[in-house]
C-alpha atoms as a PDB file:
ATOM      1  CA  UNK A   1       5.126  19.550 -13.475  1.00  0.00           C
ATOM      2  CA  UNK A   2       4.541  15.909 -12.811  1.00  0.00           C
ATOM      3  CA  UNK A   3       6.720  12.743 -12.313  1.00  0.00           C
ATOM      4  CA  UNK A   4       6.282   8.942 -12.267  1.00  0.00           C
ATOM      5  CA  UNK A   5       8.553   6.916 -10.193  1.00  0.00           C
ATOM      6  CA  UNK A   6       7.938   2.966  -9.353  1.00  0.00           C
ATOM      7  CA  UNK A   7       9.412   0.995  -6.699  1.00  0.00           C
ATOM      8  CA  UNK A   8       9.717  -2.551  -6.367  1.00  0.00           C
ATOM      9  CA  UNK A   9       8.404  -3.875  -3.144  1.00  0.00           C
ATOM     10  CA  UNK A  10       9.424  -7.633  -2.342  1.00  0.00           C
ATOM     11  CA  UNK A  11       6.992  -9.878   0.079  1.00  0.00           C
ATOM     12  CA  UNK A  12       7.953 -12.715   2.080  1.00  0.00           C
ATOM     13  CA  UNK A  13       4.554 -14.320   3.699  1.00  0.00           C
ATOM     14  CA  UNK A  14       1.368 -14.430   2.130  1.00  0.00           C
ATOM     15  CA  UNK A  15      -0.184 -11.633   3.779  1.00  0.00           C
ATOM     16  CA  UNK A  16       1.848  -8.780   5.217  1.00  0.00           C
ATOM     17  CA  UNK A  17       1.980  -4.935   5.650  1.00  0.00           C
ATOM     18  CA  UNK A  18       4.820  -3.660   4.432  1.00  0.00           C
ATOM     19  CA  UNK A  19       6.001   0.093   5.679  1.00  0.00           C
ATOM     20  CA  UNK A  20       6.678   2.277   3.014  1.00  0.00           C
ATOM     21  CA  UNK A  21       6.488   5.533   4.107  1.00  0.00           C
ATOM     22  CA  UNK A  22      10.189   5.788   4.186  1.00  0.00           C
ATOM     23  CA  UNK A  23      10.408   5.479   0.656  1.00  0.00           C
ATOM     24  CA  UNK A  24       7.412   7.493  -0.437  1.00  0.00           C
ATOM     25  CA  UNK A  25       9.070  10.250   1.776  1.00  0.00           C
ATOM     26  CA  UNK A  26      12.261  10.249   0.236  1.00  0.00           C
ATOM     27  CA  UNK A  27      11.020  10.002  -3.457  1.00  0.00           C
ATOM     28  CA  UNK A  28       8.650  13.181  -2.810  1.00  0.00           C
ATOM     29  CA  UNK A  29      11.685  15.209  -1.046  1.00  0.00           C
ATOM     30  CA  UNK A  30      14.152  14.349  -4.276  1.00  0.00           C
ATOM     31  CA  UNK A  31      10.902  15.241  -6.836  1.00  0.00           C
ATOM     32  CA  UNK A  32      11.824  18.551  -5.225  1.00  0.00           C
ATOM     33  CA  UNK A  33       7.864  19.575  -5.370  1.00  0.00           C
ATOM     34  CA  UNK A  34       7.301  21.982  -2.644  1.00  0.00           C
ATOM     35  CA  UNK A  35       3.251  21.944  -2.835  1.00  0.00           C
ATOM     36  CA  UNK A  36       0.923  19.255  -5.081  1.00  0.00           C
ATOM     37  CA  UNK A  37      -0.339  15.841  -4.427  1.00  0.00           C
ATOM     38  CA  UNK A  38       1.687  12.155  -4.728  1.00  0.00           C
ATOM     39  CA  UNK A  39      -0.767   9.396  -5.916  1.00  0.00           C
ATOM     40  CA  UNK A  40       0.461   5.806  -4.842  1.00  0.00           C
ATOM     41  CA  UNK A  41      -1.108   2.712  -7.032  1.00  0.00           C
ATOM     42  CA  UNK A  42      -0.314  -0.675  -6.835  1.00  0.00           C
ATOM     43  CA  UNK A  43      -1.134  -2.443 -10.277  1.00  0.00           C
ATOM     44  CA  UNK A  44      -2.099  -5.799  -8.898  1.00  0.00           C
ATOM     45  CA  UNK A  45      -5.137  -8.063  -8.297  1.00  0.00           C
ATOM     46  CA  UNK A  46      -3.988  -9.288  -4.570  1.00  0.00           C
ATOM     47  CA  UNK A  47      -2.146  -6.370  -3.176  1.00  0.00           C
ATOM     48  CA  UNK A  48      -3.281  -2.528  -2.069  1.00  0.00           C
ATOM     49  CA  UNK A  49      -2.224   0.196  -0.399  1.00  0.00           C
ATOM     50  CA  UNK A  50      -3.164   1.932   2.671  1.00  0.00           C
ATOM     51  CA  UNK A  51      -2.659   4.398   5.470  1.00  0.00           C
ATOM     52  CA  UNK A  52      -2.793   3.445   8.824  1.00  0.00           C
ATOM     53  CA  UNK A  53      -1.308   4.024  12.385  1.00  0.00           C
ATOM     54  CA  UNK A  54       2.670   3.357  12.376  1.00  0.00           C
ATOM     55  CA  UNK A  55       3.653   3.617  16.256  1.00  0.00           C
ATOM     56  CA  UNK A  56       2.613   0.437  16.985  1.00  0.00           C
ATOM     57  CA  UNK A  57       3.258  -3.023  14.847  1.00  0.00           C
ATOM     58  CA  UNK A  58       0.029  -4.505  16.733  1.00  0.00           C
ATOM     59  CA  UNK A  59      -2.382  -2.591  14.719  1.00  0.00           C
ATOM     60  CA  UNK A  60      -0.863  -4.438  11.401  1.00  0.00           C
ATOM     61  CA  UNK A  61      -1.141  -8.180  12.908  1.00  0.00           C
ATOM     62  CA  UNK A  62      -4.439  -7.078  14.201  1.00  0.00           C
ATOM     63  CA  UNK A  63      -5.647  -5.746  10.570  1.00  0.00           C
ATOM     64  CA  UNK A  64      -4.505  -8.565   8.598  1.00  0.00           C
ATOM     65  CA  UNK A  65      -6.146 -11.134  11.359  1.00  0.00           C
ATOM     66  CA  UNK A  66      -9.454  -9.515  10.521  1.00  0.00           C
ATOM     67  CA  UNK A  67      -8.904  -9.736   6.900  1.00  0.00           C
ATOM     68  CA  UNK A  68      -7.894 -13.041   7.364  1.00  0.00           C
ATOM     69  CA  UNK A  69     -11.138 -13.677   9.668  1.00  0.00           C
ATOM     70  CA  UNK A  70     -13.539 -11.845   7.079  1.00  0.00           C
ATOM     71  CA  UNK A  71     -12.367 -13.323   3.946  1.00  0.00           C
ATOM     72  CA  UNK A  72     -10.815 -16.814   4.609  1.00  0.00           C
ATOM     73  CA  UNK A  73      -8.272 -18.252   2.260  1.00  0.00           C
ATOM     74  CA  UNK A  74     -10.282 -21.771   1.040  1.00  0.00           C
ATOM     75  CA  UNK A  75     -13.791 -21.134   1.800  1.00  0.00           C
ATOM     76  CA  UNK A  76     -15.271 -22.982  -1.188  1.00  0.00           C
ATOM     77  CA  UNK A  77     -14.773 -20.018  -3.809  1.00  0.00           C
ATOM     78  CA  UNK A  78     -14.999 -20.597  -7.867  1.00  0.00           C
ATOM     79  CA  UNK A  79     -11.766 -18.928  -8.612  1.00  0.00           C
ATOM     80  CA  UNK A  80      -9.607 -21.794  -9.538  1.00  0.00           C
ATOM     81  CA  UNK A  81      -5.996 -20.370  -8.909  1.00  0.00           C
ATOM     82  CA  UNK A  82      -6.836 -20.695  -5.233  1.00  0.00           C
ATOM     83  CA  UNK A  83      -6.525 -16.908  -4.213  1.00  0.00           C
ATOM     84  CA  UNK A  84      -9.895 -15.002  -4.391  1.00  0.00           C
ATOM     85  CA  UNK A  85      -9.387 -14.525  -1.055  1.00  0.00           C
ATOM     86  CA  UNK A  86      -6.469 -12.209  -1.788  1.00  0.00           C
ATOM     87  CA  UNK A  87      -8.130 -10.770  -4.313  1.00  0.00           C
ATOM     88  CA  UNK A  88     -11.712 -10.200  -2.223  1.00  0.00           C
ATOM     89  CA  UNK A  89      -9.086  -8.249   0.399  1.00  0.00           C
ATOM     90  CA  UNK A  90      -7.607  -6.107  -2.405  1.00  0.00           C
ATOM     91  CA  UNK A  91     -10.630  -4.730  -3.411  1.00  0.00           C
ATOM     92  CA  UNK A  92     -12.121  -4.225   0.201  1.00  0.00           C
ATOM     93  CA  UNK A  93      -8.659  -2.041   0.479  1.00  0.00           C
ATOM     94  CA  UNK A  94      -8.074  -0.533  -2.633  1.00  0.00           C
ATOM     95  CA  UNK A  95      -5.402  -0.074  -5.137  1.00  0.00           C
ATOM     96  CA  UNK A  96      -4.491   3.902  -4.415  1.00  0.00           C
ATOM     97  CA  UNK A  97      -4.086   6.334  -1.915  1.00  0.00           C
ATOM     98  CA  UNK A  98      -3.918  10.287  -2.724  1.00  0.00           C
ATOM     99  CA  UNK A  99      -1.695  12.371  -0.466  1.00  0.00           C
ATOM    100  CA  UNK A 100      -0.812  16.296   0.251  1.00  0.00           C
ATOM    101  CA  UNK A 101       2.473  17.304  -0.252  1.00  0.00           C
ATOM    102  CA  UNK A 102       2.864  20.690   1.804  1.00  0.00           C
ATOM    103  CA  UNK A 103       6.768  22.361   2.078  1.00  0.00           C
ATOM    104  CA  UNK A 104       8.194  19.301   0.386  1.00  0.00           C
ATOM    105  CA  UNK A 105       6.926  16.628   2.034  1.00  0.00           C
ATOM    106  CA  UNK A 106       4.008  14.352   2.666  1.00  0.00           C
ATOM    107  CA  UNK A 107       0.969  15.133   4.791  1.00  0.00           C
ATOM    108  CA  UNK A 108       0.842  12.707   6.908  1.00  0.00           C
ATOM    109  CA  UNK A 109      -0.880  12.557  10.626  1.00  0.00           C
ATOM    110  CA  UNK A 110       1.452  11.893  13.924  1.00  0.00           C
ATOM    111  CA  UNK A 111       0.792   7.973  14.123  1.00  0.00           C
ATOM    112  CA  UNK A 112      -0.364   7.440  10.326  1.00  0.00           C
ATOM    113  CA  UNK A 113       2.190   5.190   7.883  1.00  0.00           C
ATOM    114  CA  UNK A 114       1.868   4.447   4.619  1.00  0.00           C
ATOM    115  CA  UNK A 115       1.564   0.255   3.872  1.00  0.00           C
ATOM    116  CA  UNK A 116       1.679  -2.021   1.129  1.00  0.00           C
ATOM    117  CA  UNK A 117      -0.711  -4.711   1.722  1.00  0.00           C
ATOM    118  CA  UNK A 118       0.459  -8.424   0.147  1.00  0.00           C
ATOM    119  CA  UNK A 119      -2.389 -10.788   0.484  1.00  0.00           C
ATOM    120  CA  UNK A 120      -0.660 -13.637  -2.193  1.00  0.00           C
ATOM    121  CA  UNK A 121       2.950 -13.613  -1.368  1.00  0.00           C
ATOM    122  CA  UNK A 122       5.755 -13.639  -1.154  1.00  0.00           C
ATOM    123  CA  UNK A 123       6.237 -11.969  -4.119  1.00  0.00           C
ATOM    124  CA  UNK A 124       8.150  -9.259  -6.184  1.00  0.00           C
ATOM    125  CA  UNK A 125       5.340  -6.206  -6.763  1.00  0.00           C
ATOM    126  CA  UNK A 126       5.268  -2.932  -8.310  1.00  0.00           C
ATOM    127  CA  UNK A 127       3.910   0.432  -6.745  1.00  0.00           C
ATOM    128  CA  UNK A 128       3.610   3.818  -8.783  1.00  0.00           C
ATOM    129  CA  UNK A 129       4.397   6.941  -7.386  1.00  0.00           C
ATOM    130  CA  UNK A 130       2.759   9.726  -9.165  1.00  0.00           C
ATOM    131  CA  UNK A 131       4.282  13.348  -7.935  1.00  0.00           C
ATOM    132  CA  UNK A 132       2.130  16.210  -9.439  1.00  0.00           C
ATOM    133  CA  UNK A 133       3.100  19.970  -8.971  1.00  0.00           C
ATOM    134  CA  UNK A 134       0.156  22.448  -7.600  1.00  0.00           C
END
């Protein structure tokens, strides 16, 4: 069996982490899959998804500071819209993530959350949830 939920994830800066892991959980546990995998994607240019430690809100402001240190907004790129920064940080984080679901739930290690990244907010985005049985 497999099922394809989307939720709607809205941004307010231009670059945040936003905790999802809540949500991911509590989609999986109503899929009512005991065992199989849950695929997250985020269909967009200049936002990902990743996993990450969730204990402490440091590790986010010091993630996106290193984005933001690697790939500067501005530095002299062709892309005329004035965001291939965001999208240079998209692709150096990726658009999916692939998890275990075990007993009805998400495998997930003790400090590890689930994020979506926003690096050309604030914005309204999409992120697919794809629950298969196995």
């Amino acid at each position: 069996m497999e099922r394809l939920y989307s939720i709607e994830i809205k941004t307010n800066r231009r670059m945040e982490m936003v905790d999802v892991t809540g949500t991911v959980r509590e989609i999986v546990r109503k899929a009512g899959i005991r065992n199989g995998i849950c695929v997250l994607y985020v269909p967009h240019t200049t936002a990902a998804i990743t996993i990450n430690e969730n204990a402490d809100p440091s590790v986010r402001r010091d993630i996106s500071r290193t984005l933001a240190k690697l790939v500067p907004a501005g530095a002299g790129y062709e892309h005329l819209e004035g965001n291939a920064d965001s999208h240079i940080k998209a692709t150096m984080v990726g658009p999916s993530e692939t998890l275990i679901i075990t007993n009805g739930d998400i495998l997930l290690g003790t400090w590890q959350g689930i994020f979506f990244c926003e690096f050309d907010g604030p914005r309204r985005r999409k992120m697919f949830i794809k629950i298969v049985e196995g």
